[in-house]
N, C-alpha and C. Protein backbone atom coordinates (compact mmCIF):
# COMPACT_ATOMS: atom_id res chain seq x y z
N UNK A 1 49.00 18.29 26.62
CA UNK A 1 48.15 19.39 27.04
C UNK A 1 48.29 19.55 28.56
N UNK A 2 48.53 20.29 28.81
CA UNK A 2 48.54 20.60 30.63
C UNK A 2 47.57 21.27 31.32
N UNK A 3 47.31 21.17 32.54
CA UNK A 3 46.31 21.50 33.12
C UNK A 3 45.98 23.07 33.48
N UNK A 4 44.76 23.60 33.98
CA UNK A 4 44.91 24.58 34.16
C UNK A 4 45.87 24.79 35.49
N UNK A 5 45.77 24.68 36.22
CA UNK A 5 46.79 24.76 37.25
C UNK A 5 47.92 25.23 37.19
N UNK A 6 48.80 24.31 36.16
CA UNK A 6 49.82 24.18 35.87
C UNK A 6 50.04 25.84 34.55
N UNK A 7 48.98 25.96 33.87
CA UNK A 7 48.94 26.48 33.30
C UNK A 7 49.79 28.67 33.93
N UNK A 8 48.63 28.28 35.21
CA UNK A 8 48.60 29.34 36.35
C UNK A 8 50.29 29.47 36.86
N UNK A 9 50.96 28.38 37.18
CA UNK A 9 51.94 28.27 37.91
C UNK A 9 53.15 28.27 36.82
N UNK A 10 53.44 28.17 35.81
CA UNK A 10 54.55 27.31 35.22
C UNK A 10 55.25 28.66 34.94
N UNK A 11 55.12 29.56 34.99
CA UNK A 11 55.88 30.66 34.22
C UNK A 11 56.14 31.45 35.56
N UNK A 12 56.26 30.96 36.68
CA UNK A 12 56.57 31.59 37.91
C UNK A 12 58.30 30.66 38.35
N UNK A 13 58.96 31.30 39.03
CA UNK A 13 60.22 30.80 40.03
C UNK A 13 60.10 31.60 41.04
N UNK A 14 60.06 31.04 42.14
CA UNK A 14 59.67 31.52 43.44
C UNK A 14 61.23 32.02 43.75
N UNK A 15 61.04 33.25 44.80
CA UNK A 15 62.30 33.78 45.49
C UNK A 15 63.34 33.02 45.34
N UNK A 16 62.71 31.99 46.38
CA UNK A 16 63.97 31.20 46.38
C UNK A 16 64.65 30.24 45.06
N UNK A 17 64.29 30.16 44.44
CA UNK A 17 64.86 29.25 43.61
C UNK A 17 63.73 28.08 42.67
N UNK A 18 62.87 27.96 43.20
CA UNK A 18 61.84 26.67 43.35
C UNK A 18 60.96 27.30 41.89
N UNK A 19 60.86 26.71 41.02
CA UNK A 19 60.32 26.63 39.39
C UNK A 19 58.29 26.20 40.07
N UNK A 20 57.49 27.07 40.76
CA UNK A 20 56.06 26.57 40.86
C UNK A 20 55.68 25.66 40.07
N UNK A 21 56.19 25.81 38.54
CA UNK A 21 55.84 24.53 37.44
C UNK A 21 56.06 23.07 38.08
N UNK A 22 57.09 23.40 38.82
CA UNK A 22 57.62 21.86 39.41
C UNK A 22 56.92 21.31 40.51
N UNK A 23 56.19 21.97 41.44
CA UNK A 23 55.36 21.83 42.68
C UNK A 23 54.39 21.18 42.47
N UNK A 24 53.91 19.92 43.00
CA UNK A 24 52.39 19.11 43.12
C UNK A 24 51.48 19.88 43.66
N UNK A 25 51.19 20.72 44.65
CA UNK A 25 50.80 21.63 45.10
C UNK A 25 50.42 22.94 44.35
N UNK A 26 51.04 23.31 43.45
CA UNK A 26 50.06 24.13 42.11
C UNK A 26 50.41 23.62 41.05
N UNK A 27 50.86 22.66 40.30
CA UNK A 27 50.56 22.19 39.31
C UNK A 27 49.57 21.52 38.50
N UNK A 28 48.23 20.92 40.12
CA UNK A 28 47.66 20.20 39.63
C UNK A 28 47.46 18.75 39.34
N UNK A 29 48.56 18.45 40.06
CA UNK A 29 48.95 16.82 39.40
C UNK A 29 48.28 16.27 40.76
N UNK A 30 48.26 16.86 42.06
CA UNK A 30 47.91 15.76 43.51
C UNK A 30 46.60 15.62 42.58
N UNK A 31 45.74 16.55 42.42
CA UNK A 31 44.60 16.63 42.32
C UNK A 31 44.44 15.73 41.14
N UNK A 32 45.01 15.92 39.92
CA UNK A 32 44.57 15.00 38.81
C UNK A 32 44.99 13.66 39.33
N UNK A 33 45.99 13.46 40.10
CA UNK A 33 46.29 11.83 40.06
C UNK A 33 44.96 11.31 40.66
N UNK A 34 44.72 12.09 42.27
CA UNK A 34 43.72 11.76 42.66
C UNK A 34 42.37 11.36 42.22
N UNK A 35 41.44 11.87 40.98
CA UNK A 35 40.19 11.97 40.78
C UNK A 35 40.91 10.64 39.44
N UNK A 36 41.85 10.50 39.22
CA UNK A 36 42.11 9.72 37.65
C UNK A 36 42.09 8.17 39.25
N UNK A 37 42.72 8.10 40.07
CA UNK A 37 42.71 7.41 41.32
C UNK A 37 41.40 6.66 42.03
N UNK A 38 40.21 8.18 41.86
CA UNK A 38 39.25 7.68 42.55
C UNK A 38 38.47 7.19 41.04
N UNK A 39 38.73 7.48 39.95
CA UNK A 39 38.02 6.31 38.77
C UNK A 39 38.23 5.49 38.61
N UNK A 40 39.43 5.12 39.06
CA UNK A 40 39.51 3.38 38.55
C UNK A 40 39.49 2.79 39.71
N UNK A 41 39.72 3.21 40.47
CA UNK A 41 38.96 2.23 42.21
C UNK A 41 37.45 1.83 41.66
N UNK A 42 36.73 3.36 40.76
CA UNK A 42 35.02 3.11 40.95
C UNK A 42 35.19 2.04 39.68
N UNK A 43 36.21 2.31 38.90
CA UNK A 43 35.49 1.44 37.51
C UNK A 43 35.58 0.30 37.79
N UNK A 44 36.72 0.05 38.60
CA UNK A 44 36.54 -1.87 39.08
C UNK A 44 36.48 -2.40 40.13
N UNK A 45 35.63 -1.08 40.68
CA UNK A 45 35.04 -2.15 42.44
C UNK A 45 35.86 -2.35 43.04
N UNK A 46 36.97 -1.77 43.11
CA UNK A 46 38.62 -2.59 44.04
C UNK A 46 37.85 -1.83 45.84
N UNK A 47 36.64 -1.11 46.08
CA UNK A 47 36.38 -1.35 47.04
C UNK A 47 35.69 -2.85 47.62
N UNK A 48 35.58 -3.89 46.66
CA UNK A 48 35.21 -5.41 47.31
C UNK A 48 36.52 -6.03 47.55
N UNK A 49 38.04 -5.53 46.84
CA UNK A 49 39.35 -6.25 47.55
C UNK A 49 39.72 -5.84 48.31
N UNK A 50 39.40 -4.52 48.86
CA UNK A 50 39.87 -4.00 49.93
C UNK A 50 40.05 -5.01 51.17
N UNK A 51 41.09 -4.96 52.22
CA UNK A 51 41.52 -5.35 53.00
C UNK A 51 40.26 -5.59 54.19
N UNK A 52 39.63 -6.35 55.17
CA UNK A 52 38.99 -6.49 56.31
C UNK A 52 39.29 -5.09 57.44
N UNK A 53 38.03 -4.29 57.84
CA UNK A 53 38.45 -3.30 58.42
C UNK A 53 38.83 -2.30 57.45
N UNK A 54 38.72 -1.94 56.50
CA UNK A 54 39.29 -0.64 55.83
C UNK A 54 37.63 0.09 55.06
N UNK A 55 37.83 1.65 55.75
CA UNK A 55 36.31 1.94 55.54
C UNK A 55 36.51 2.16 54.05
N UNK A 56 36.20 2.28 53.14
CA UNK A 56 35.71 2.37 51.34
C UNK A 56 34.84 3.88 51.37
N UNK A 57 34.13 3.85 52.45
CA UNK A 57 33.52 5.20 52.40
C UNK A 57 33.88 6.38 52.67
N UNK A 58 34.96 5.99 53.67
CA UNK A 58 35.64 7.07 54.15
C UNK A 58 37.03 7.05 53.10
N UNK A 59 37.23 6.24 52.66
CA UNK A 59 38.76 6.84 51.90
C UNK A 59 38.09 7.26 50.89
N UNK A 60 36.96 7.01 49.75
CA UNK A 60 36.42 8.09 48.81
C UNK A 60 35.85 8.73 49.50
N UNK A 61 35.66 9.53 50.44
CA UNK A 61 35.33 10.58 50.56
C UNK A 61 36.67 11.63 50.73
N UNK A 62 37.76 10.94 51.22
CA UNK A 62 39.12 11.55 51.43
C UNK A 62 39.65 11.68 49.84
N UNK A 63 39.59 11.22 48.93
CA UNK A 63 39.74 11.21 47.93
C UNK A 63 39.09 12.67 46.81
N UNK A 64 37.58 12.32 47.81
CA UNK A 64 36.71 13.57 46.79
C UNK A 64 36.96 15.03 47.99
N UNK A 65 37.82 14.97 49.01
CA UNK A 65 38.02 16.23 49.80
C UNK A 65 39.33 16.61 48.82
N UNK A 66 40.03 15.52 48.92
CA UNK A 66 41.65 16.51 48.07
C UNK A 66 41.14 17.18 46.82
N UNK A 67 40.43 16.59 45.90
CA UNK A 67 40.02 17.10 44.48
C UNK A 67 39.55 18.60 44.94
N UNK A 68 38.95 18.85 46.11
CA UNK A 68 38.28 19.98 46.17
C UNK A 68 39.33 21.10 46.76
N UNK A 69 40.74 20.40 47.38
CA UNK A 69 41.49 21.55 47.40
C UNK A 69 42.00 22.49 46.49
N UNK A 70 41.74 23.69 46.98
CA UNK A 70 42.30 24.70 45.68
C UNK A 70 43.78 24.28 45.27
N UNK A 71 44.20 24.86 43.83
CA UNK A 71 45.65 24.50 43.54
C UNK A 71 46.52 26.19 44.51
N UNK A 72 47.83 25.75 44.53
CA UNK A 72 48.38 27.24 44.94
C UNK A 72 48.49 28.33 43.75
N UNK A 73 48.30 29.43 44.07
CA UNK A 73 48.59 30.34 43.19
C UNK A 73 49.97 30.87 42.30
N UNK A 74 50.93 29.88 43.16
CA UNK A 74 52.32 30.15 43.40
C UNK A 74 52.67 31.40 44.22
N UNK A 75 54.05 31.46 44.10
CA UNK A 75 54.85 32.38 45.48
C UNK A 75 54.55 33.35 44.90
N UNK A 76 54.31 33.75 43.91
CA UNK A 76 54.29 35.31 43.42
C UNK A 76 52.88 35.85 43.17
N UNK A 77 52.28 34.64 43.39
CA UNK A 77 50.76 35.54 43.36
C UNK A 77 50.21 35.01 44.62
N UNK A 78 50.79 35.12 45.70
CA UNK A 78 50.54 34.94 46.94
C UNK A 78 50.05 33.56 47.48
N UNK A 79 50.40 32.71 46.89
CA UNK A 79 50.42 31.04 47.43
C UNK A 79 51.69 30.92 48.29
N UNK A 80 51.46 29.64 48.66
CA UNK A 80 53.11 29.46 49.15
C UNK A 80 52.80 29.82 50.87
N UNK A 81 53.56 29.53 51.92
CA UNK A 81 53.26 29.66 53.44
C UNK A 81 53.35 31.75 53.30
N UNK A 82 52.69 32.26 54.02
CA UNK A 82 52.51 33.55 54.11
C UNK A 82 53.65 34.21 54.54
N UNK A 83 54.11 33.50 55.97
CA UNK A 83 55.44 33.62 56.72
C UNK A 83 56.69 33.80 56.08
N UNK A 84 56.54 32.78 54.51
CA UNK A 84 58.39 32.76 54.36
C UNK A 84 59.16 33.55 54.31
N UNK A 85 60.22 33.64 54.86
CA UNK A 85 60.86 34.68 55.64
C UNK A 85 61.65 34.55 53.85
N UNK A 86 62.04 33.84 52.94
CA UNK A 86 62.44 34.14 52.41
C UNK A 86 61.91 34.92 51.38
N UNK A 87 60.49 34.87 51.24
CA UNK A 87 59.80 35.89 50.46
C UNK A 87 59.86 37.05 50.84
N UNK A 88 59.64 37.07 52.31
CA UNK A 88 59.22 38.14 53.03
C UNK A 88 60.33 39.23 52.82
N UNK A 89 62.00 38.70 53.33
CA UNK A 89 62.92 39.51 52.25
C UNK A 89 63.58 39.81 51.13
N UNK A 90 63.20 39.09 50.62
CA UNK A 90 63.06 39.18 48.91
C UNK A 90 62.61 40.69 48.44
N UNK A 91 60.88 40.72 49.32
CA UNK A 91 60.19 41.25 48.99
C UNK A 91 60.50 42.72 49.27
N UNK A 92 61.01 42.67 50.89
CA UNK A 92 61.55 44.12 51.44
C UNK A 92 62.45 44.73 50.33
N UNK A 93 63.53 43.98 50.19
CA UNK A 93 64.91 43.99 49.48
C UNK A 93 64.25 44.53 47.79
N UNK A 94 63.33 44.36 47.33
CA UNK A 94 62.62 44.47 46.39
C UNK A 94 63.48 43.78 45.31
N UNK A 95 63.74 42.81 45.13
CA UNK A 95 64.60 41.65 44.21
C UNK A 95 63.48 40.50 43.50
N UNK A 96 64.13 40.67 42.44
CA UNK A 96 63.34 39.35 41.75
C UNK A 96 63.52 37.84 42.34
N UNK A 97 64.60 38.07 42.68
CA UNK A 97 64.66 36.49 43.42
C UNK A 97 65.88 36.33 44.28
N UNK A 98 66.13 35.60 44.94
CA UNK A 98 67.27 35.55 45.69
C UNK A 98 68.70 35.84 45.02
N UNK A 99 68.52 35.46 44.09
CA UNK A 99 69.86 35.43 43.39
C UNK A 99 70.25 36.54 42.92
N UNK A 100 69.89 37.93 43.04
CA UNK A 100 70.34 39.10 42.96
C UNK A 100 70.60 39.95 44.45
N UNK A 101 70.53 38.51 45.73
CA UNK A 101 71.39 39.29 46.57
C UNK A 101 72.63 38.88 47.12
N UNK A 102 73.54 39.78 47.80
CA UNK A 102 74.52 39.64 47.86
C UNK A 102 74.87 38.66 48.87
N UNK A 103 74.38 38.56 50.16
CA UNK A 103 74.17 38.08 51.19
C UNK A 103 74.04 36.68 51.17
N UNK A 104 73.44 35.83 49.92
CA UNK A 104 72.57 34.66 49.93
C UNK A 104 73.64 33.96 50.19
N UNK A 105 74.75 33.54 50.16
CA UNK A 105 75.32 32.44 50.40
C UNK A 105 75.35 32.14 51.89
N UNK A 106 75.41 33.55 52.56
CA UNK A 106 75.26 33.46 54.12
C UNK A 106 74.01 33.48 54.97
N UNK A 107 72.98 33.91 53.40
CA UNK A 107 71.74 33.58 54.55
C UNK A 107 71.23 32.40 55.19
N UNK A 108 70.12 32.80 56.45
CA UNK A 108 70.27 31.74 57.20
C UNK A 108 68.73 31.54 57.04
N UNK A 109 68.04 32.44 56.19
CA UNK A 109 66.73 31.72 55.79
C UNK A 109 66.12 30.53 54.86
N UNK A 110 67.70 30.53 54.49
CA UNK A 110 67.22 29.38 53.72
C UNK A 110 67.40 27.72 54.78
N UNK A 111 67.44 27.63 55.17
CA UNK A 111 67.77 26.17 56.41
C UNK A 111 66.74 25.74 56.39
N UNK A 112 66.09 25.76 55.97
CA UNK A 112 65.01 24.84 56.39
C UNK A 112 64.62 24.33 55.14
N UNK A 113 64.48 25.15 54.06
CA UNK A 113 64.88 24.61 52.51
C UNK A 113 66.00 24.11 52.37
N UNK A 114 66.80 24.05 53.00
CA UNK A 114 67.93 23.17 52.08
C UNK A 114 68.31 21.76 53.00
N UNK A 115 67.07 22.09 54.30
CA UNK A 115 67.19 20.29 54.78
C UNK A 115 66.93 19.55 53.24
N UNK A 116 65.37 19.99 52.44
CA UNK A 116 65.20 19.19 51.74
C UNK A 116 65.61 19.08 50.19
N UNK A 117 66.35 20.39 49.94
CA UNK A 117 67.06 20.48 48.53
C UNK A 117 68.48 21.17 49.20
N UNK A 118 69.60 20.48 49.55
CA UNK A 118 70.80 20.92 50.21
C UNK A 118 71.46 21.89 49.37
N UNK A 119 71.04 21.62 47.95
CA UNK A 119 71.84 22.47 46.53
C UNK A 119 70.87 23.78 46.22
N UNK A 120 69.97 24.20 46.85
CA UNK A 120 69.76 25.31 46.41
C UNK A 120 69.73 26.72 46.20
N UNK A 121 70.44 27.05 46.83
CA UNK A 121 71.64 27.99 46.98
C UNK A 121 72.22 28.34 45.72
N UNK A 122 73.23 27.16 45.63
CA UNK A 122 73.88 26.52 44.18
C UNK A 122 73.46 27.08 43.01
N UNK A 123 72.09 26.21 42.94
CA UNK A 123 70.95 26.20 41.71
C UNK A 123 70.37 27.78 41.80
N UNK A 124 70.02 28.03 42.96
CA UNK A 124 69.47 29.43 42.19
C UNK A 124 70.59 30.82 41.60
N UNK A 125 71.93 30.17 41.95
CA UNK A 125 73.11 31.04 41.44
C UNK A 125 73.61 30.75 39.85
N UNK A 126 72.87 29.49 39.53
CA UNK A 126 73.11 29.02 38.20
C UNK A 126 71.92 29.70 37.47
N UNK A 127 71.28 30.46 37.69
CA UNK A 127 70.07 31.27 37.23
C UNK A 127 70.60 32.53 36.86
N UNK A 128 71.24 33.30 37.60
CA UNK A 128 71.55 34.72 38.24
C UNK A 128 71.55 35.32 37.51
N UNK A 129 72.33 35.53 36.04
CA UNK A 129 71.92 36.03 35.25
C UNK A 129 71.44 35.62 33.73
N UNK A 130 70.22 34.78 33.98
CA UNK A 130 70.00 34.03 32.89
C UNK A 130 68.26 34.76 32.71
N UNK A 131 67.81 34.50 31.35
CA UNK A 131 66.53 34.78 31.02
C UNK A 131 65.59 34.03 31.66
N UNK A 132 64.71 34.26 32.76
CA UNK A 132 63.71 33.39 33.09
C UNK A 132 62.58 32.40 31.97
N UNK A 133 62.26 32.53 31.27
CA UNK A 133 61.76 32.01 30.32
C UNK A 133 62.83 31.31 29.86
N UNK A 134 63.81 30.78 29.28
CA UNK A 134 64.80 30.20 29.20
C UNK A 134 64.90 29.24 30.15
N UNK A 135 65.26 29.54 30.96
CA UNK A 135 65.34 28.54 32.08
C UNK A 135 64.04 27.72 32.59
N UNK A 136 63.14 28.23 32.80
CA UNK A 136 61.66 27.78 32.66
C UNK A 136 61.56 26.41 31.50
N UNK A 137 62.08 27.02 30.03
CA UNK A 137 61.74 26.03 28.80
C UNK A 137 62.52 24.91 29.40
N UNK A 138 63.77 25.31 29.55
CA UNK A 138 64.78 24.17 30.08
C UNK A 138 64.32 23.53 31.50
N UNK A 139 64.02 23.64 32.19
CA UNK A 139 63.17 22.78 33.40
C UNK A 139 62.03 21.88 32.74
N UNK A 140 61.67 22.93 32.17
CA UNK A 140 60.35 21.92 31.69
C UNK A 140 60.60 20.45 30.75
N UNK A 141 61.76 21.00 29.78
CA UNK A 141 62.28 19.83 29.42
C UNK A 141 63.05 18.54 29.84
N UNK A 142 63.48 19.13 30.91
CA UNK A 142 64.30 18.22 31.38
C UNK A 142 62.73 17.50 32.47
N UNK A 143 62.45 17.92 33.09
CA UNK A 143 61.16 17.28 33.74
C UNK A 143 60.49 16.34 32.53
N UNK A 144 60.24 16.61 31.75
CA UNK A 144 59.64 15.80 30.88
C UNK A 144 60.38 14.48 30.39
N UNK A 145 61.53 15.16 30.94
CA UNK A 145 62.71 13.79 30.12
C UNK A 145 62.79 12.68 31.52
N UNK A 146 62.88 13.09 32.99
CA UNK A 146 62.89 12.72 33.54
C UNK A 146 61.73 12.40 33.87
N UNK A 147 60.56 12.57 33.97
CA UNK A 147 58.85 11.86 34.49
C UNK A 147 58.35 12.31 32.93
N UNK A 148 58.61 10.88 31.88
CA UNK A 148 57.85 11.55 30.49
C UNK A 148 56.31 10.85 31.08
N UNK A 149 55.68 10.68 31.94
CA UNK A 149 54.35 10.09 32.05
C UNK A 149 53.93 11.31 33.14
N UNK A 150 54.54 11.99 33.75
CA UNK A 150 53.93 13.24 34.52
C UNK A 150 52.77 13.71 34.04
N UNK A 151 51.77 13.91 35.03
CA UNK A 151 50.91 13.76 34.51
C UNK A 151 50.59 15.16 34.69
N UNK A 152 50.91 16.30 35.02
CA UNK A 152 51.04 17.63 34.98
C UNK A 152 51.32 17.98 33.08
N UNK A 153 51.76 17.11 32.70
CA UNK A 153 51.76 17.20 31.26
C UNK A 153 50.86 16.54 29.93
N UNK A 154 50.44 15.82 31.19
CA UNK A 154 49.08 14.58 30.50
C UNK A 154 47.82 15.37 29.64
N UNK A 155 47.12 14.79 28.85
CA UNK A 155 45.56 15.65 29.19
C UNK A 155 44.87 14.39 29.36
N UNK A 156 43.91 14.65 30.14
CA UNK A 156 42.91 13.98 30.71
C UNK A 156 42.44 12.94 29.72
N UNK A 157 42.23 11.74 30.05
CA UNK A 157 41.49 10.78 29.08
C UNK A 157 40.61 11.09 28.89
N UNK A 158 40.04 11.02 27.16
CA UNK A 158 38.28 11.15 26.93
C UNK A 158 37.59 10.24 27.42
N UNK A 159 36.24 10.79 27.50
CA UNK A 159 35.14 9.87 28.01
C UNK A 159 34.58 9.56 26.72
């Protein structure tokens, strides 16, 4: 069962390439790890092993601030940095995603995304003309094959 979050995000691929389903940041998962995080600290007191000097009050309270961050909406329903220049011409260009322009191999908006995914360029050309939903099912599966304990896919333990 998956979360609402995830629910919100999973059927989105941002401009650039990036599956929102896949993002900690709207999927839901910072937030669920977190509050599944701050229960079992409470269920077994691991604030009495805590280390000498480490406040207990202040890290659950840092704990119960993340839970309260909103999830993102994803890139297409206006989550995501406001600025990205790669949305931003996407958006001019009026394109579903990068990969229906001509230019992308030479653009230079992507640099700063591909410090941290060097292949995506690549990957969003392996899309180009494929069914989004398709590709979506297939991410999702393969994510599952690769993190089968993700907890973006979890449902919550009963009480």
């Amino acid at each position: 069962m998956a979360t609402a979050p995830f629910e919100n995000v999973k059927n989105q691929i941002g401009f650039c390439g990036i599956w929102c389903g896949s993002c900690s940041g709207g999927n839901g998962s910072i937030i669920e790890l977190t509050r599944r995080y701050e229960e079992t600290v409470k269920e077994n007191n691991l604030e009495k092993w805590a280390p000498k000097g480490f406040d207990s009050k202040e890290f659950m309270k840092g704990l119960a601030l993340i839970q309260t961050t909103p999830s993102c909406p994803g890139c297409r329903k206006g989550g995501g940095n406001p600025s990205c220049r790669i949305r931003i011409c996407a958006l001019k260009k009026n394109l579903d995603d990068c990969s229906q322009c001509d230019g992308l191999i030479a653009c230079r908006d992507f640099e700063e995304l591909e410090r941290s995914i060097p292949k995506i360029k690549e990957d969003l050309m392996k899309i180009r003309n494929m069914n989004r939903k398709e590709v979506i099912e297939k991410w999702m599966v393969e994510l599952l094959k690769k993190w089968p304990h993700c907890v973006l896919f979890c449902s919550s333990p009963k009480k």
